[in-house]
Protein backbone atom coordinates (compact mmCIF):
# COMPACT_ATOMS: atom_id res chain seq x y z
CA UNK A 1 30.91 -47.33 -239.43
CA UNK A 2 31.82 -44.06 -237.29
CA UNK A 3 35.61 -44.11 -236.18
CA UNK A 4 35.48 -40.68 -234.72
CA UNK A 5 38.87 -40.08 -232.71
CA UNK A 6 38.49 -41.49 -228.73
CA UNK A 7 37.05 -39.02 -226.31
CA UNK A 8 38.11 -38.06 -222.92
CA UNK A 9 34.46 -37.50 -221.14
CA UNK A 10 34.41 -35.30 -218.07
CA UNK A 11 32.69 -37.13 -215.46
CA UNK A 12 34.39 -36.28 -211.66
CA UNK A 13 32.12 -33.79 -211.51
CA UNK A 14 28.97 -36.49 -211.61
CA UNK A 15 30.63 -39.62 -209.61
CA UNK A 16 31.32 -36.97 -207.10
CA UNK A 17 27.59 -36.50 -206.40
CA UNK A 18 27.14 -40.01 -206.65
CA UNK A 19 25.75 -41.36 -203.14
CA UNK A 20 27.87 -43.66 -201.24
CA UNK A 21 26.64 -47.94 -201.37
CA UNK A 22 24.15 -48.32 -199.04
CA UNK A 23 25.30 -49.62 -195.42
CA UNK A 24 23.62 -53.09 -195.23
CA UNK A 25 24.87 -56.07 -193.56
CA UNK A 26 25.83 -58.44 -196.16
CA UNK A 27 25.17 -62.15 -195.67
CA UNK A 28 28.82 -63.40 -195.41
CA UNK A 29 29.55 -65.63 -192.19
CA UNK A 30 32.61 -65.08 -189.62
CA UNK A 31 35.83 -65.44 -191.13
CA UNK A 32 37.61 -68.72 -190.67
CA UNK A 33 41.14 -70.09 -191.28
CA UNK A 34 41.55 -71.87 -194.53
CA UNK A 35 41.59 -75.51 -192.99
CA UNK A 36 40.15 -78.36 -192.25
CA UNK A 37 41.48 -80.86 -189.70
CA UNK A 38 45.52 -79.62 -190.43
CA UNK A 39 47.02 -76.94 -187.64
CA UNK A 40 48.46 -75.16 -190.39
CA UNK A 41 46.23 -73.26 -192.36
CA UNK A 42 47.58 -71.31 -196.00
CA UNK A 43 50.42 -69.15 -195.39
CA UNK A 44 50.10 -65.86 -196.79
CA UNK A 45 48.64 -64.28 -199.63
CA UNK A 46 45.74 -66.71 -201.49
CA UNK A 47 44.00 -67.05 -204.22
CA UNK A 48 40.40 -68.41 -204.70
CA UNK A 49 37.99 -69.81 -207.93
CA UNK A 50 34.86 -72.16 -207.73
CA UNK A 51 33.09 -73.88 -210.47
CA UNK A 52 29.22 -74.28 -211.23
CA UNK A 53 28.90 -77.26 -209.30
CA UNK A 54 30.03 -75.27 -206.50
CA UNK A 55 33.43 -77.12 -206.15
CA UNK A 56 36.81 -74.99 -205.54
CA UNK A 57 40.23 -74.57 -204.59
CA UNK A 58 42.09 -72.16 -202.80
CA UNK A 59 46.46 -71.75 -203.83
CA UNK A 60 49.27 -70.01 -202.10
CA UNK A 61 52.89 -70.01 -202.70
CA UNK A 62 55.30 -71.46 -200.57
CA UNK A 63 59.06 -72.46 -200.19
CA UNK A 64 62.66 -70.62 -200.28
CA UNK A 65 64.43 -68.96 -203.00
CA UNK A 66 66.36 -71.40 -205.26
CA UNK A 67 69.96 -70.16 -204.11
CA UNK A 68 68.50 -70.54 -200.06
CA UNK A 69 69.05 -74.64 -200.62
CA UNK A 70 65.74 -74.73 -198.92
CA UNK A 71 62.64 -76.14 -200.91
CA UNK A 72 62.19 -74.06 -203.96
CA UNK A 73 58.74 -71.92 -204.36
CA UNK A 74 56.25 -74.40 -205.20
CA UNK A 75 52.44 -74.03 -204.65
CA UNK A 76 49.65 -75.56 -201.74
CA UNK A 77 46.27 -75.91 -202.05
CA UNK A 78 43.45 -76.60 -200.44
CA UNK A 79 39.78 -77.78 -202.06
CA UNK A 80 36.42 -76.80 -201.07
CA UNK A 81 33.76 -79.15 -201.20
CA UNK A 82 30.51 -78.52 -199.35
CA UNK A 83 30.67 -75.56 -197.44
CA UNK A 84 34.26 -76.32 -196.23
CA UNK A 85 37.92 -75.66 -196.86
CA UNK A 86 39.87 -79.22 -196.87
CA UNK A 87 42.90 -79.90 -195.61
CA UNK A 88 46.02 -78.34 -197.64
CA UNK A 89 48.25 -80.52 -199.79
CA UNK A 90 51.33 -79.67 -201.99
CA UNK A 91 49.85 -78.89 -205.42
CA UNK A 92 52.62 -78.16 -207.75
CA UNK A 93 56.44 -79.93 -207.71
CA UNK A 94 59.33 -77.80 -206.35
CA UNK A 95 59.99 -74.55 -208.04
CA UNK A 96 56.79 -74.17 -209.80
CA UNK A 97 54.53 -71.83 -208.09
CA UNK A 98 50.90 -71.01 -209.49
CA UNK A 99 50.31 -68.75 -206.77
CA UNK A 100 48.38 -65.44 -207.05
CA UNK A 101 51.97 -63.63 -207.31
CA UNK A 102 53.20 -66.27 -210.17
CA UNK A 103 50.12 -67.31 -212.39
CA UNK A 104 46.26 -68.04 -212.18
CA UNK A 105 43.86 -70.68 -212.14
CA UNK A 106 40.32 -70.73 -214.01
CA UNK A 107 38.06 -73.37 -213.75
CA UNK A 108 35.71 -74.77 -216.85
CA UNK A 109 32.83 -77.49 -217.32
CA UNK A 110 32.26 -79.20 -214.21
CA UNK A 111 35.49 -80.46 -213.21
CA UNK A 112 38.24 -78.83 -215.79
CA UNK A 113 40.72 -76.83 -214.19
CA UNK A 114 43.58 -74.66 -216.06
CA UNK A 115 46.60 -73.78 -214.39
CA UNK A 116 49.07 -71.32 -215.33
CA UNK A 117 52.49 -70.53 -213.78
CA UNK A 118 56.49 -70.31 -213.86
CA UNK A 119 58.58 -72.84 -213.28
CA UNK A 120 62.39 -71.63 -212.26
CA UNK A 121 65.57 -72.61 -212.78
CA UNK A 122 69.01 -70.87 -211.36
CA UNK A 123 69.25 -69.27 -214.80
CA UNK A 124 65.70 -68.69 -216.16
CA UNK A 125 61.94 -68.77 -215.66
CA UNK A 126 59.55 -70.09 -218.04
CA UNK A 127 55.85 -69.79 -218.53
CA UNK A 128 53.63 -73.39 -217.71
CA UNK A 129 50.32 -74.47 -218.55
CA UNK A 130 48.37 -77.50 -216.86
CA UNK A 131 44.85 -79.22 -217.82
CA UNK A 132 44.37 -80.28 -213.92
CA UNK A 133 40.69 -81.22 -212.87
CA UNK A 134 38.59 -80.08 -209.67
CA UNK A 135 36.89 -82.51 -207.86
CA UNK A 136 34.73 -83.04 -205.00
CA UNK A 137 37.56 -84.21 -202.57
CA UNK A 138 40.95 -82.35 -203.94
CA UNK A 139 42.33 -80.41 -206.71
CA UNK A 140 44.46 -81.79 -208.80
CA UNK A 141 47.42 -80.18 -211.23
CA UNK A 142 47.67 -82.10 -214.54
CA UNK A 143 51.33 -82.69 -216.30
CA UNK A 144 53.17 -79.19 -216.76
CA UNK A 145 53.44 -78.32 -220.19
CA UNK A 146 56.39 -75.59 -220.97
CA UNK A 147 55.02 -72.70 -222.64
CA UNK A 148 57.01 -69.77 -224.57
CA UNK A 149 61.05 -69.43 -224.95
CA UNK A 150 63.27 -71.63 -222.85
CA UNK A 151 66.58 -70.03 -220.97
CA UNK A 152 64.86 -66.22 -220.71
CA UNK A 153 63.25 -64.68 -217.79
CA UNK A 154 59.32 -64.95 -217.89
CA UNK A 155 57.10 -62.86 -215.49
CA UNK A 156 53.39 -64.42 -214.07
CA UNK A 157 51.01 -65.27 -216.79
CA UNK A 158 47.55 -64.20 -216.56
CA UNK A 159 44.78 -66.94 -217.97
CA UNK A 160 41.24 -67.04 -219.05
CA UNK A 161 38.68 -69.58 -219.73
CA UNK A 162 35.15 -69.57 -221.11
CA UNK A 163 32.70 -72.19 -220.44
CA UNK A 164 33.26 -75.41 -222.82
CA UNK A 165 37.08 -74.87 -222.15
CA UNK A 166 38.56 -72.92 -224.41
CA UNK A 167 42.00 -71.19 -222.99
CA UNK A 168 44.09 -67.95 -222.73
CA UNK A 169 47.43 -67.17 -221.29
CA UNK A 170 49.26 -64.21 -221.81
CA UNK A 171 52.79 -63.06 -220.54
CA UNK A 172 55.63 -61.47 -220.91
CA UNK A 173 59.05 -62.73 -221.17
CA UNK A 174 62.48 -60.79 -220.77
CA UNK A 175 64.90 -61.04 -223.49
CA UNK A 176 67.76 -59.89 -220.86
CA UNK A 177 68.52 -58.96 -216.89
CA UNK A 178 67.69 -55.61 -217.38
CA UNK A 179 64.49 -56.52 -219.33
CA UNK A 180 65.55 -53.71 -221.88
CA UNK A 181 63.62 -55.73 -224.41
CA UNK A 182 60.59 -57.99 -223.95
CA UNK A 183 58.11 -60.32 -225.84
CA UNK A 184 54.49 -60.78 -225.08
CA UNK A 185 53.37 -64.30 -225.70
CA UNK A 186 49.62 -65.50 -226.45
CA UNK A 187 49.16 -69.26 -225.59
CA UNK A 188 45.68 -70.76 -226.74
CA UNK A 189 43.64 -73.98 -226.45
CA UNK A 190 40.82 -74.96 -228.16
CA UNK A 191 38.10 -77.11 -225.81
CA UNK A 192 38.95 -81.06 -225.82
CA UNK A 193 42.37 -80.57 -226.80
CA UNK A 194 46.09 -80.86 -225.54
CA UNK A 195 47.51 -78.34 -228.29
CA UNK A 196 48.55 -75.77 -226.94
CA UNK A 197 49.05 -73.27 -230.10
CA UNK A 198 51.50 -70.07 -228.71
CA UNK A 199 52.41 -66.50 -230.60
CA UNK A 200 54.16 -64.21 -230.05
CA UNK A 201 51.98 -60.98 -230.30
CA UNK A 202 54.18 -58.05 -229.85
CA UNK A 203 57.53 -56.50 -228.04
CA UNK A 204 58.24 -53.68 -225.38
CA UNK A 205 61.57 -51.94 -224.96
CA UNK A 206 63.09 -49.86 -221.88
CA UNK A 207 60.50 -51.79 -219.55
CA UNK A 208 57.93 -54.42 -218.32
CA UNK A 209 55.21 -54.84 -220.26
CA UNK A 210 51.66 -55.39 -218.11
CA UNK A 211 49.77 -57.78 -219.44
CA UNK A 212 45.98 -58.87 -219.38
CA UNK A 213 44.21 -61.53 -221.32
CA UNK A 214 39.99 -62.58 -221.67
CA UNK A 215 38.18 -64.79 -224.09
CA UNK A 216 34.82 -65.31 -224.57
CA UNK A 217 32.08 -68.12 -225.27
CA UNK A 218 32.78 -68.71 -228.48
CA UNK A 219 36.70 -68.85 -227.86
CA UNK A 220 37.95 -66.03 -229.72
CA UNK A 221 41.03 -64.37 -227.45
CA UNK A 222 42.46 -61.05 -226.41
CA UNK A 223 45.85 -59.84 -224.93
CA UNK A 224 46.61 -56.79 -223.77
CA UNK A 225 49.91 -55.21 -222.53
CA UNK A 226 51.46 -51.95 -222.12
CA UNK A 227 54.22 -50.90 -224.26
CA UNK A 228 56.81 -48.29 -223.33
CA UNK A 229 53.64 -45.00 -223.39
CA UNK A 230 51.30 -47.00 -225.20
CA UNK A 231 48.36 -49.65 -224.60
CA UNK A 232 48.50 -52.35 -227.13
CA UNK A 233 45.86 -54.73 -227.52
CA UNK A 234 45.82 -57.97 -230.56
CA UNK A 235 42.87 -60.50 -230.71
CA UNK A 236 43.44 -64.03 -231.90
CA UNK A 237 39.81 -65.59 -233.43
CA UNK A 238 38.64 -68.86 -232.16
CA UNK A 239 39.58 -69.81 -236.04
CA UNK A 240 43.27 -69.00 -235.69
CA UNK A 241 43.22 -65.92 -237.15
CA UNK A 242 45.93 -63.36 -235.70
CA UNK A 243 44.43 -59.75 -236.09
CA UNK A 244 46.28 -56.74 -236.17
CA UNK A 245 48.17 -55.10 -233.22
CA UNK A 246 45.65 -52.08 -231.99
CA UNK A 247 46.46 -49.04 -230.10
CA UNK A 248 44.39 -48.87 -226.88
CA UNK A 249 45.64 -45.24 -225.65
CA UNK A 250 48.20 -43.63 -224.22
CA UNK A 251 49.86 -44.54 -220.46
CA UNK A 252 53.31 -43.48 -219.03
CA UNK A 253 56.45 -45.13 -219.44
CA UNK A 254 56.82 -47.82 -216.57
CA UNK A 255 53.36 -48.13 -214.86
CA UNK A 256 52.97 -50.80 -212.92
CA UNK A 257 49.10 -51.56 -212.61
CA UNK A 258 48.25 -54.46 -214.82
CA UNK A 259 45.54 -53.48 -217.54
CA UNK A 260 42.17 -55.54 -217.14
CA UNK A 261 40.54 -56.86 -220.31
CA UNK A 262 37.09 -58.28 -221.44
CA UNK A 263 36.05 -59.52 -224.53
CA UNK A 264 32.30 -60.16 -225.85
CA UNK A 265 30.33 -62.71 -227.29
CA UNK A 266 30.92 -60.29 -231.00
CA UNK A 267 34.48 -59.37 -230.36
CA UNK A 268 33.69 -56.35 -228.24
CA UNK A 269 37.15 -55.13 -226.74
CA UNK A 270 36.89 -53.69 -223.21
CA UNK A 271 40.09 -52.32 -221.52
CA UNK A 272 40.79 -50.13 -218.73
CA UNK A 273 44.13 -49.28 -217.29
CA UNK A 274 46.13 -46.45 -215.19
CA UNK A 275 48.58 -44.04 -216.29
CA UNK A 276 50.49 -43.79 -212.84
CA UNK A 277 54.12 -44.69 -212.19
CA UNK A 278 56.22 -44.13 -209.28
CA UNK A 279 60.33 -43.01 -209.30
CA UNK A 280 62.13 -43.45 -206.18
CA UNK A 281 59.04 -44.28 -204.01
CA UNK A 282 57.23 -41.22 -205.48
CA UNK A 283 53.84 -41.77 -207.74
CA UNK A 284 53.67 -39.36 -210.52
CA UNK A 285 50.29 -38.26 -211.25
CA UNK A 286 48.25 -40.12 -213.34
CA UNK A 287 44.60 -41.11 -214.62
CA UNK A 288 42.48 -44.22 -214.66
CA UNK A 289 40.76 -45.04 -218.22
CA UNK A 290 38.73 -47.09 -219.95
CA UNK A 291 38.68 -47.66 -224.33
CA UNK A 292 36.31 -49.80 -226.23
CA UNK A 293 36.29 -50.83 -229.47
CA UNK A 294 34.97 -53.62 -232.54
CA UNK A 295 37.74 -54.31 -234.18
CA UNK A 296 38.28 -50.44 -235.15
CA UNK A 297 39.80 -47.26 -233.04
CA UNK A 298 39.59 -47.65 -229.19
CA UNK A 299 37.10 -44.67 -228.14
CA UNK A 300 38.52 -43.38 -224.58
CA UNK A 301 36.80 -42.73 -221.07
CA UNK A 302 38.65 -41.15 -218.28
CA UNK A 303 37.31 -42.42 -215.05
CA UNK A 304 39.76 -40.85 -212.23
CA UNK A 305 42.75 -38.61 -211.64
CA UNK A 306 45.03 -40.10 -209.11
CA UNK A 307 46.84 -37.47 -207.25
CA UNK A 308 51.27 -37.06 -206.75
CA UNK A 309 51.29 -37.60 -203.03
CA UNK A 310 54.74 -38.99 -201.74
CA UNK A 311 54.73 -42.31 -200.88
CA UNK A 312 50.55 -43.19 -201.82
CA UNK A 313 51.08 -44.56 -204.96
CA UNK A 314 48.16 -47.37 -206.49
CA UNK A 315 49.93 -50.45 -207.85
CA UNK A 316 46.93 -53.01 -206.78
CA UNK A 317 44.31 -53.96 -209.16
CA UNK A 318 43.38 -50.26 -209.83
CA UNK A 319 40.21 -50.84 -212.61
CA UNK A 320 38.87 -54.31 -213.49
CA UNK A 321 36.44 -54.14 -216.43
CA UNK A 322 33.97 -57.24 -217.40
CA UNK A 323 30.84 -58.09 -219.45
CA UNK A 324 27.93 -59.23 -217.70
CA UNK A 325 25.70 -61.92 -219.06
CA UNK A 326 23.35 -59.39 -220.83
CA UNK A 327 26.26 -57.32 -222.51
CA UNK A 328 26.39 -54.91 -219.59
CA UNK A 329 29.57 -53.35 -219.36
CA UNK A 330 30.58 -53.17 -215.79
CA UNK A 331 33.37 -50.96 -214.67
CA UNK A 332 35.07 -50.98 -211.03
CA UNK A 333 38.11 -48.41 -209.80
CA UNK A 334 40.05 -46.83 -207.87
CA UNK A 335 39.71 -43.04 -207.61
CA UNK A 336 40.27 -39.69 -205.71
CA UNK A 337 38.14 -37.43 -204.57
CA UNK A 338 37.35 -34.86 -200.94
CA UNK A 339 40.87 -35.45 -199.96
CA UNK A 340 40.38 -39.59 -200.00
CA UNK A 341 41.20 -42.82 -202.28
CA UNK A 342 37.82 -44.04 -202.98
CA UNK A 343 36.39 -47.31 -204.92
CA UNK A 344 33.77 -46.58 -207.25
CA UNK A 345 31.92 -48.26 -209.71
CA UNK A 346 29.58 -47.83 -213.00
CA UNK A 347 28.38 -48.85 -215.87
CA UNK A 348 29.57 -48.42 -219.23
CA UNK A 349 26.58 -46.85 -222.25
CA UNK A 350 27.15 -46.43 -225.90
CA UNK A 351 28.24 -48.26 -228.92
CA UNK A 352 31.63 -49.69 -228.91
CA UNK A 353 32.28 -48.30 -232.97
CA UNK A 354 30.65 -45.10 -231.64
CA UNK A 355 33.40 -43.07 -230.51
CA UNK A 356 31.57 -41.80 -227.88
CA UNK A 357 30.59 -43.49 -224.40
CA UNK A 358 28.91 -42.30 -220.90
CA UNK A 359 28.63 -43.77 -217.89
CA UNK A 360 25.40 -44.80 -215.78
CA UNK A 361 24.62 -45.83 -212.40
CA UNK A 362 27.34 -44.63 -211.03
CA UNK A 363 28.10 -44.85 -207.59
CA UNK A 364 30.59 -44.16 -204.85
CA UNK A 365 31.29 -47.86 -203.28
CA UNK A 366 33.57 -46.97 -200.19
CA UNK A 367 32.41 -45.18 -196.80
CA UNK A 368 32.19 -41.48 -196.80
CA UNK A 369 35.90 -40.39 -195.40
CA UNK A 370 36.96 -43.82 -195.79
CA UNK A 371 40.31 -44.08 -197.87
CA UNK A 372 39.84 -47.41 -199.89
CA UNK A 373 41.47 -49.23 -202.84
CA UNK A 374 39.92 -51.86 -204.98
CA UNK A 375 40.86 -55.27 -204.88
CA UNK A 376 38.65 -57.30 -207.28
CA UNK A 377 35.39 -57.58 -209.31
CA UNK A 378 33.28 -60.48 -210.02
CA UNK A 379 29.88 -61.29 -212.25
CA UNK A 380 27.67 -64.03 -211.58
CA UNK A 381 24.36 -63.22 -213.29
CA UNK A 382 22.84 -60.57 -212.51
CA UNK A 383 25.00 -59.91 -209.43
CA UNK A 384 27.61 -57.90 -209.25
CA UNK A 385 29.98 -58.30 -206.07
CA UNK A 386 33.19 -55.50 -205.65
CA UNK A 387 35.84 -56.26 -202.90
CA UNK A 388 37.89 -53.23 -201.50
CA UNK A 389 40.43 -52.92 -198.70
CA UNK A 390 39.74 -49.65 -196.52
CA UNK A 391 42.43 -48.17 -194.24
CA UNK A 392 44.71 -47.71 -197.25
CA UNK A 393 46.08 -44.13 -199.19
CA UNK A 394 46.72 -45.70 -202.33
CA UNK A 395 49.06 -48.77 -201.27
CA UNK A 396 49.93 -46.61 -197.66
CA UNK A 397 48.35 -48.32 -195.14
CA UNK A 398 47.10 -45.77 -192.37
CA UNK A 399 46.59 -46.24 -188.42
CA UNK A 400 44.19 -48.43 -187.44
CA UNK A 401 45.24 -51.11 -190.31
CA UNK A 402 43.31 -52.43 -193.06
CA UNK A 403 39.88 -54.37 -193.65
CA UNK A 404 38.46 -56.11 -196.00
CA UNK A 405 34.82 -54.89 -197.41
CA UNK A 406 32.30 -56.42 -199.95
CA UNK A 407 30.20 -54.28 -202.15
CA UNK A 408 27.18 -56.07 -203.65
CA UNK A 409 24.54 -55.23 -206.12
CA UNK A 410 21.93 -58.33 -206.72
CA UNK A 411 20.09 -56.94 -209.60
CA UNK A 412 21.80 -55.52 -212.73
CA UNK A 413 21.65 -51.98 -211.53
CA UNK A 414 20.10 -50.70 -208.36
CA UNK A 415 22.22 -49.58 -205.32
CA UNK A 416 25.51 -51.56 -203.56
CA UNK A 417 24.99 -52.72 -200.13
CA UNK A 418 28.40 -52.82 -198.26
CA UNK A 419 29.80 -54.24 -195.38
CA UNK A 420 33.10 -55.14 -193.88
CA UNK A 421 33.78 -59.11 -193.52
CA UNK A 422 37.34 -58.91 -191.98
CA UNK A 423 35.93 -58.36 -188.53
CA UNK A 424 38.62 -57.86 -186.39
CA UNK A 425 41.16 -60.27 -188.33
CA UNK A 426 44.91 -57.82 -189.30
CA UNK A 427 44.14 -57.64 -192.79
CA UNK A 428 47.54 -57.97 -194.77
CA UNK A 429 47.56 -57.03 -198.71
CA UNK A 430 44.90 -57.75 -201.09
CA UNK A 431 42.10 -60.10 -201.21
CA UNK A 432 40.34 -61.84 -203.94
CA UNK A 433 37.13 -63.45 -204.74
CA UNK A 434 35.19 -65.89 -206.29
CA UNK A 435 31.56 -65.60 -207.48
CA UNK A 436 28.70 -67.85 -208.75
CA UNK A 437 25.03 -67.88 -208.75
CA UNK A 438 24.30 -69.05 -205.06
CA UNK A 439 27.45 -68.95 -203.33
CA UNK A 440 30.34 -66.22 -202.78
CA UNK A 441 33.73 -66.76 -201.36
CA UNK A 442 36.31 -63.76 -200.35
CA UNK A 443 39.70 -64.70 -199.42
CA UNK A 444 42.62 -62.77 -197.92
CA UNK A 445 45.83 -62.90 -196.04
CA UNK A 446 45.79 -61.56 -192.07
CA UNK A 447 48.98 -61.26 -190.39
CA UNK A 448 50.15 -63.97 -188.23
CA UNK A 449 47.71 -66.24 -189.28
CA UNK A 450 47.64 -67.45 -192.97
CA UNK A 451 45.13 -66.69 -195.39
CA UNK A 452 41.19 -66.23 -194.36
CA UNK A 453 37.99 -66.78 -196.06
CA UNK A 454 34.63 -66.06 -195.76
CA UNK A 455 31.63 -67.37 -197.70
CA UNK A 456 28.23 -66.32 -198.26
CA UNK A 457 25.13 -68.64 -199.35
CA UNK A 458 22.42 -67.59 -201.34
């Protein structure tokens, strides 16, 4: 088996003649509060998921501080059920927020929900779990199990789940104030069980680890997190067995773009993550990679060089990497080129135990002289669907404000069509999206008036 060292491959020079996504109007309707009968829609920033029957649930975070007296964060939610957005009810008890800023959800089967957050106390934070269910008339959060060390400081878990059920949750937890030491935790549960089995799968000194988790069909788990200049990853077999910490490549001390992580069907590792960090409001210069490997070395792509311009740092989602359904390896990211953030996307070709990788339909998903930054990337088939938020340098918005755009691709390569869905709604910070055959949804917070969807029906 080749383990020839990773490789750097030169490739601004080709996404820069790649042609922009063609302008089409996309099929997405108006966008609409995220209501029902209530007044009050979401407040804020939301997150979105929907199952394969079609069912889903938006969440957003809620409440005071704990030393305010008021309410402590907790988390609302509203289901959808079809075609609409229900009204909101309180989803998670008093200072335990699931919240796109505190945990995830992932649903599984045709009513299994898992929910992963923090639960605070004056003192300390601790990582939960919850086996909550999705119905056709609410969502509901399941008991709350504690997750990791009690009395530290743990930061919002990520969480994956294939299929039948089987669960992921990785995150990291501060051993003191200054987080001068950390742990990163991997939680797991097999489909049909309550055990939750938890390990701890590595440390990070002087700083926050990121973190990123995936699993795939046949349960087998992978957790990723950066480590002082380095990108660990570990995988944990659907068996129980705990493989050995890998190096994914090199980032810079303190970067604060979470890594993004996929995992295939034979243990195929996919990771792609950003080397930028800011110091007093200032972004160093940095790149945007991508590694793949099979158990063996990581073999290295560098996708983008992200520029030192005061105050236009990218913190957002940066990459997001996934496997489609027939092993494709699709790649999403936020770039620079002409002067302008753009969002561009490709696929990734060659072996992982190759060494060597290139990339393939390419393309440049944001408007020509648009700046744009990527917000998510979801697989459904053989559809591919990219949301980006234009009117931003890096995380700077610019005059005129932001808006919200979808990118879609219906056939697994071929060009994007894009179009904005924000309308005329003040976009406010990122937006997220959920994606199954038939049906899209794209939510997002607007200023002054909670979080917004819109939907799309195949």
């Amino acid at each position: 088996m080749s383990r020839r060292p990773a490789t750097l491959l030169a490739t601004a020079a080709t996404l820069a003649l790649a042609l922009p996504a063609t302008s089409l109007a996309a099929g997405f309707g108006p966008p609409r509060g995220l209501r029902y009968g209530a007044p009050a829609p979401l407040p804020g920033r939301a997150a979105v998921v929907l199952n394969e029957d079609a069912l889903g649930v938006a969440v957003a975070d809620t409440g005071g501080t704990l030393a305010s007296g008021a309410a402590g964060p907790h988390t609302l939610a509203t289901a959808f059920t079809n075609g609409v957005f229900l009204d909101r009810k309180t989803f998670t008890p008093t200072n335990t927020a699931v919240g796109p800023d505190n945990g995830q959800l992932a649903p599984y089967a045709h009513t299994g929900l898992a929910i992963a957050g923090l639960h605070r106390t004056h003192t300390a934070s601790q990582a939960v779990l919850s086996f909550g269910r999705l119905g056709p008339n609410r969502a509901q959060a399941g008991a709350l199990h504690p997750v990791g060390p009690a009395g530290l400081q743990a930061h919002a878990p990520v969480l994956a789940a294939d299929p039948a059920g089987d669960l992921a949750m990785a995150f990291a937890v501060c051993r003191d104030g200054g987080c001068r030491s950390s742990l990163v935790y991997l939680a797991t549960r097999r489909a049909g069980s309550s055990h939750i089995t938890t390990t701890r799968v590595g440390t990070s000194t002087r700083t926050l680890p990121r973190v990123a988790v995936a699993i795939n069909g046949r349960g087998d788990a992978l957790a990723v997190w950066t480590d002082l200049e380095r990108v660990r990853a570990r995988v944990r077999t659907a068996g129980g067995t705990l493989r050995a910490t890998q190096t994914v490549g090199a980032t810079q001390r303190g970067s604060l773009a979470a890594p993004s992580a996929a995992l295939s069907l034979h243990r195929a590792e996919l990771v792609g993550w950003s080397t930028q960090v800011v110091h007093e409001g200032d972004p160093t210069a940095g790149e945007v990679r991508v590694a793949q490997s099979r158990g063996g070395a990581f073999a290295q792509t560098r996708l983008a060089t992200l520029p030192a311009l005061s105050g236009q740092s990218v913190a957002s989602a940066v990459v997001r990497v996934a496997f489609g359904a027939t092993g494709l390896r699709r790649l999403a990211w936020t770039g620079y080129d002409g002067g302008h953030f753009t969002v561009r996307t490709a696929l990734l070709h060659g072996a992982a135990n190759s060494g060597t990788a290139s990339l393939v339909d390419a393309q440049t998903l944001s408007a020509p002289r648009d700046d744009a930054i990527l917000d998510d990337l979801e697989l459904a088939g053989p559809r591919t669907l990219v949301v980006l938020r234009s009117g931003l340098r890096g995380d700077e918005p610019q005059p005129g404000g932001e808006a919200v755009q979808v990118a879609e691709q219906r056939t697994a390569s071929g060009p994007f069509a894009l179009a904005t869905v924000s309308g005329s709604d003040p976009v406010d910070g990122p937006a997220d999206a959920a994606l199954i055959p038939g049906r899209a949804l794209v939510v997002y917070g607007a200023t002054s008036m909670g979080a917004r969807y819109v939907e799309e029906v195949g």
